[in-house]
C-alpha atoms as a PDB file:
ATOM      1  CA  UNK A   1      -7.318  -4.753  -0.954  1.00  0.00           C
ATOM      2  CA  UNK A   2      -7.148  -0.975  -1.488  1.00  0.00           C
ATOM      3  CA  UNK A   3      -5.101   0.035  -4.339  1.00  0.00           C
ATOM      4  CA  UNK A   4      -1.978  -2.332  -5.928  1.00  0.00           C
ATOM      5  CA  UNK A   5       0.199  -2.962  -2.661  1.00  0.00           C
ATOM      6  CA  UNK A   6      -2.454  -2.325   0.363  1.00  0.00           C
ATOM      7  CA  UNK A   7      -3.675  -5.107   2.238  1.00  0.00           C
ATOM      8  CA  UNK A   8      -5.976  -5.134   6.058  1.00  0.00           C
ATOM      9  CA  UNK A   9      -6.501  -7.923   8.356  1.00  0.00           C
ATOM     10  CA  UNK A  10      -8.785  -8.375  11.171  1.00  0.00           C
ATOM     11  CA  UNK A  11      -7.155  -8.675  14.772  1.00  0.00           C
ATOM     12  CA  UNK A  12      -8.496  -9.742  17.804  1.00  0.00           C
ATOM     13  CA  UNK A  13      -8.342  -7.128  21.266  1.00  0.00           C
ATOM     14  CA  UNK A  14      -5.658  -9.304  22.040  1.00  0.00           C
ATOM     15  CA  UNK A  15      -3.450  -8.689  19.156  1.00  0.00           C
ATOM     16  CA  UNK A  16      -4.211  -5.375  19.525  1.00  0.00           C
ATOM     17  CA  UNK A  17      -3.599  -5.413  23.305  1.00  0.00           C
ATOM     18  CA  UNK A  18       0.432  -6.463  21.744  1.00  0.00           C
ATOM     19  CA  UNK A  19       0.449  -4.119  19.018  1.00  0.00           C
ATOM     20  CA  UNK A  20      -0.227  -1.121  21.321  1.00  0.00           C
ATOM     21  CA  UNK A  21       2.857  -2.420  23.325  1.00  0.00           C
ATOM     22  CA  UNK A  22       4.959  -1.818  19.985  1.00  0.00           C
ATOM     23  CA  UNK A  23       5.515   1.693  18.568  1.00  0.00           C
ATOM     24  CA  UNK A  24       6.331  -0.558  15.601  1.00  0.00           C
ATOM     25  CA  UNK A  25       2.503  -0.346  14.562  1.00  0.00           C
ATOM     26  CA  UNK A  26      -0.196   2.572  13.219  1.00  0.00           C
ATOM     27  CA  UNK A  27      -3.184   2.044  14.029  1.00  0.00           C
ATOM     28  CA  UNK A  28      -5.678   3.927  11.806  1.00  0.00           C
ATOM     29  CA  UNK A  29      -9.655   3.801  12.458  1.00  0.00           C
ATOM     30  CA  UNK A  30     -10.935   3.604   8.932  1.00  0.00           C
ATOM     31  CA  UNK A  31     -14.445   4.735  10.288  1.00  0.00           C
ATOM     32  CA  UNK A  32     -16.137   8.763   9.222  1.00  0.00           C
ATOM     33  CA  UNK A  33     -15.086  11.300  11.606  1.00  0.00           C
ATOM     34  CA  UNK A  34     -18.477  11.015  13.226  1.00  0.00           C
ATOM     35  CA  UNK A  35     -18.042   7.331  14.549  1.00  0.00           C
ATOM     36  CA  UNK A  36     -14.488   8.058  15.655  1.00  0.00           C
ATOM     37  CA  UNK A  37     -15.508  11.121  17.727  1.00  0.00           C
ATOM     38  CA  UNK A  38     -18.216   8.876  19.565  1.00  0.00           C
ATOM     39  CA  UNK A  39     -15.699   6.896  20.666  1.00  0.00           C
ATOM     40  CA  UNK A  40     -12.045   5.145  19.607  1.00  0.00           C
ATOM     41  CA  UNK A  41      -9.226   3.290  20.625  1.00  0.00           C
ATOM     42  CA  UNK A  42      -6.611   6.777  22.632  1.00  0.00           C
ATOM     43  CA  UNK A  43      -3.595   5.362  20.097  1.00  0.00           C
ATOM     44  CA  UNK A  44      -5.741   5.164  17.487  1.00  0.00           C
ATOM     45  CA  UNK A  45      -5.049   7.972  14.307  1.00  0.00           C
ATOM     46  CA  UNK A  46      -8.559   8.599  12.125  1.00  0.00           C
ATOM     47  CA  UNK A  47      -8.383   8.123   8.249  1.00  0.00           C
ATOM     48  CA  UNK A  48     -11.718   7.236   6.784  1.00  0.00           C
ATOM     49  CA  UNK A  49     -11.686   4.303   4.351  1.00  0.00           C
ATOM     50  CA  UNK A  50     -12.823   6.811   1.333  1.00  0.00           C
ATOM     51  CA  UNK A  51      -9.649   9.129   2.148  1.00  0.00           C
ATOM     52  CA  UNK A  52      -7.228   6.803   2.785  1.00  0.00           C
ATOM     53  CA  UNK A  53      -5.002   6.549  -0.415  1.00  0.00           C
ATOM     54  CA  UNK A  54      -5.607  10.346  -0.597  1.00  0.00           C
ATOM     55  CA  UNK A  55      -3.578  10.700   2.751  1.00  0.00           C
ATOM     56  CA  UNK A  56      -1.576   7.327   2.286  1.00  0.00           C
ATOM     57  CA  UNK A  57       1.608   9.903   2.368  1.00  0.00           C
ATOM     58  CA  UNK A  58       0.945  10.750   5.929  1.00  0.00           C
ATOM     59  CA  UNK A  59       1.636   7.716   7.565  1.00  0.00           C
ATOM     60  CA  UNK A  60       5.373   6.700   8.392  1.00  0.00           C
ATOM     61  CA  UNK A  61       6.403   4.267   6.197  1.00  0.00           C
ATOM     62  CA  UNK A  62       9.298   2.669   8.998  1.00  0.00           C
ATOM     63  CA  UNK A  63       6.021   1.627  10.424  1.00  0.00           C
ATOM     64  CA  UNK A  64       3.668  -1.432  10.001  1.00  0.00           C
END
């Protein structure tokens, strides 16, 4: 749990295969900017784990 109200789960590629079928969902790689330039999921957005509550603000809130 990151700070008082932020929880993560763990999905399977096929959960994510359903996701990416909603524009319902962000998905945020939580990796450094080095591992996500290597390689990431095209929908994916890149907010390391360290910056995360730092950039919390960012990320549209009608959104899961």
């Amino acid at each position: 749990m990151v700070g008082d109200n932020m929880c993560f789960e763990t999905i399977s590629a096929k959960a994510l295969n359903l996701y990416m079928q909603s524009r319902d969902y962000i998905l945020i790689d939580l990796r450094d900017y080095a591992d996500y330039r290597r390689g990431h999921i095209p929908a994916a957005i890149n907010i390391p784990y360290d910056d995360l509550m730092g950039n919390i603000n960012q990320l549209d809130k009608n959104k899961k």
